[in-house]
C-alpha atoms as a PDB file:
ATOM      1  CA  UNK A   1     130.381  52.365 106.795  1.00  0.00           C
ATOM      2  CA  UNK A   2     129.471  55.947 105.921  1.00  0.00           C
ATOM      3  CA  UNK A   3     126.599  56.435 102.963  1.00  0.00           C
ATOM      4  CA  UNK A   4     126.994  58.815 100.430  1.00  0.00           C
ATOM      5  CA  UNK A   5     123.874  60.973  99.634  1.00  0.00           C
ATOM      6  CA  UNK A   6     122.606  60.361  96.542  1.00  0.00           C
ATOM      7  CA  UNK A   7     123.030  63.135  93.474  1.00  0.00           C
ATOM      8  CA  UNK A   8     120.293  64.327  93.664  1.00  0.00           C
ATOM      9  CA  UNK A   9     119.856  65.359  97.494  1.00  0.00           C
ATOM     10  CA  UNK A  10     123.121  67.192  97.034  1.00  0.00           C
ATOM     11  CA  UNK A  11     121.791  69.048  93.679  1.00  0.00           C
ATOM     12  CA  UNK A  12     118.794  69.913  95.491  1.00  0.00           C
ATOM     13  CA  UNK A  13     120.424  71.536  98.741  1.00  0.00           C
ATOM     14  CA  UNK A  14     122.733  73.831  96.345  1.00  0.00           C
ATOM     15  CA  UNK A  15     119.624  75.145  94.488  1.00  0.00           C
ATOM     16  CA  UNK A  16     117.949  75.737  97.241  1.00  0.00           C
ATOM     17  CA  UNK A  17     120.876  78.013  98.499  1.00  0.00           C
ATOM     18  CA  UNK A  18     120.839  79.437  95.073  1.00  0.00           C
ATOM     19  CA  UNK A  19     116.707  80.573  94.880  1.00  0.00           C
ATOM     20  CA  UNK A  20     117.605  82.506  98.154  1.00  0.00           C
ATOM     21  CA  UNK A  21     119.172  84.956  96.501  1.00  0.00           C
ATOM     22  CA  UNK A  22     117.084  85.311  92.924  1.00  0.00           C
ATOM     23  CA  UNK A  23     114.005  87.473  92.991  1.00  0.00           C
ATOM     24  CA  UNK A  24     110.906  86.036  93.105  1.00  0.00           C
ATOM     25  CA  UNK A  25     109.359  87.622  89.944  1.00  0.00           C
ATOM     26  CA  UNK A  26     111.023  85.792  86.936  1.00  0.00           C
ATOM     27  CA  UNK A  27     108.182  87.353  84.041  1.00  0.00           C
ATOM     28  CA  UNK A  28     105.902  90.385  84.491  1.00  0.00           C
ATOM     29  CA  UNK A  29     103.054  89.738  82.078  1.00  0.00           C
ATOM     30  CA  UNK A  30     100.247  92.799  81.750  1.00  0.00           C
ATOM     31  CA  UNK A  31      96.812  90.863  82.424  1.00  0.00           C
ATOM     32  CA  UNK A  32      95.254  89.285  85.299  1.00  0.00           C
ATOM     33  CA  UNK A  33      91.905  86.947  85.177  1.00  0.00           C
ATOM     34  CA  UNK A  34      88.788  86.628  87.616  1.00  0.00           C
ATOM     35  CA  UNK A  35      87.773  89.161  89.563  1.00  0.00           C
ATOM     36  CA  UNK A  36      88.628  90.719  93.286  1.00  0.00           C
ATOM     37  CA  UNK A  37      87.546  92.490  96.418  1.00  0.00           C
ATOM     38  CA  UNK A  38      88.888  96.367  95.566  1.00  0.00           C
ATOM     39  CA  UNK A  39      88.726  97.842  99.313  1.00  0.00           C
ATOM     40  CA  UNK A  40      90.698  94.352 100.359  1.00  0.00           C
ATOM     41  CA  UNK A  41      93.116  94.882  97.956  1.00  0.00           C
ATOM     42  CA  UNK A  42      94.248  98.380  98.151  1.00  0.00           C
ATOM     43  CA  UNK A  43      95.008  97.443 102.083  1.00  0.00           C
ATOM     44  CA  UNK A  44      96.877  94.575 101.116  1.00  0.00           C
ATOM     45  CA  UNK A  45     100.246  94.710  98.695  1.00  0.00           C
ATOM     46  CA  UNK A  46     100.443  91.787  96.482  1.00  0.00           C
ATOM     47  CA  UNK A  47     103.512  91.023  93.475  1.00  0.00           C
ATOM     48  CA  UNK A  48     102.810  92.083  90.111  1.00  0.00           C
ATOM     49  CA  UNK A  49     101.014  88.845  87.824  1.00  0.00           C
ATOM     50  CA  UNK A  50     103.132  86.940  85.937  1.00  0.00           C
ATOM     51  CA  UNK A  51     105.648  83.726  86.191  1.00  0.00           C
ATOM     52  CA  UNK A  52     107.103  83.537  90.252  1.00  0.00           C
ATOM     53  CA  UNK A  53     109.521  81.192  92.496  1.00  0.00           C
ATOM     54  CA  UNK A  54     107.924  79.573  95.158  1.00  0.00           C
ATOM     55  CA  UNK A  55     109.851  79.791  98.373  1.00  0.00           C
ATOM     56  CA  UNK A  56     111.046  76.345  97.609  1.00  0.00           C
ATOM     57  CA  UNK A  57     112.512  76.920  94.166  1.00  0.00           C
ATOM     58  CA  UNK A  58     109.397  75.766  92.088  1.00  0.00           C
ATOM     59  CA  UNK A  59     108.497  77.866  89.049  1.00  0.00           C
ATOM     60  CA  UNK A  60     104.729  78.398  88.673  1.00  0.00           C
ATOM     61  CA  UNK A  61     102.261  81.246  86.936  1.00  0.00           C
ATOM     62  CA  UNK A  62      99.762  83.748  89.094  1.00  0.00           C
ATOM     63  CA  UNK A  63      97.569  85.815  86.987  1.00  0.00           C
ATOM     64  CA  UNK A  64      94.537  85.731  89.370  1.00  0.00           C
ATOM     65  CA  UNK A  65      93.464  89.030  90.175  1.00  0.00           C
ATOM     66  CA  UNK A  66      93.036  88.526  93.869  1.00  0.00           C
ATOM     67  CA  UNK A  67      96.540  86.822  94.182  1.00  0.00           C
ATOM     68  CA  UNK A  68      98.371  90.192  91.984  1.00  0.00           C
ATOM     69  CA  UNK A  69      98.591  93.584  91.662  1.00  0.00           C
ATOM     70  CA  UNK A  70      98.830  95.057  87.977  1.00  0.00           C
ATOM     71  CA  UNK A  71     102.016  97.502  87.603  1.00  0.00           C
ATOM     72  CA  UNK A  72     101.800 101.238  89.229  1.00  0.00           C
ATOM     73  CA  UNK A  73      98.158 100.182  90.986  1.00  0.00           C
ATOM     74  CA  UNK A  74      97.057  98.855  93.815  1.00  0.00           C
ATOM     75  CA  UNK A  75      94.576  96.625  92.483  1.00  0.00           C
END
């Protein structure tokens, strides 16, 4: 007897082949909260703040300022 896989699995397996190809920045927004490490952060090149895709397709905000870089600076 051979089992079906369920909706769902199936769903999930095409949407993960589809987030491969999207960007990963879905919303640039133009503020970032806390507060960071400057000389750390002009080594290091982080995304802009704003709503992302995870590597596994989840949808989720980063607006901390030591996770983000703000548009045309390096901090």
């Amino acid at each position: 007897m051979v089992r079906r896989r369920s909706r769902a699995k199936r769903r999930s397996k095409a949407r993960k082949r589809r987030v491969k190809s999207r960007g990963r920045i879905i919303k640039v927004v133009h503020y970032q909260t806390g507060s960071s490490f400057t000389p750390r952060d002009r080594l290091l090149k982080a995304l802009p703040p704003g709503k992302r895709r995870s590597r596994t397709g989840r949808v989720y905000w980063e607006t901390r300022r030591n996770r983000s870089d703000k548009l045309g600076k390096r901090v």
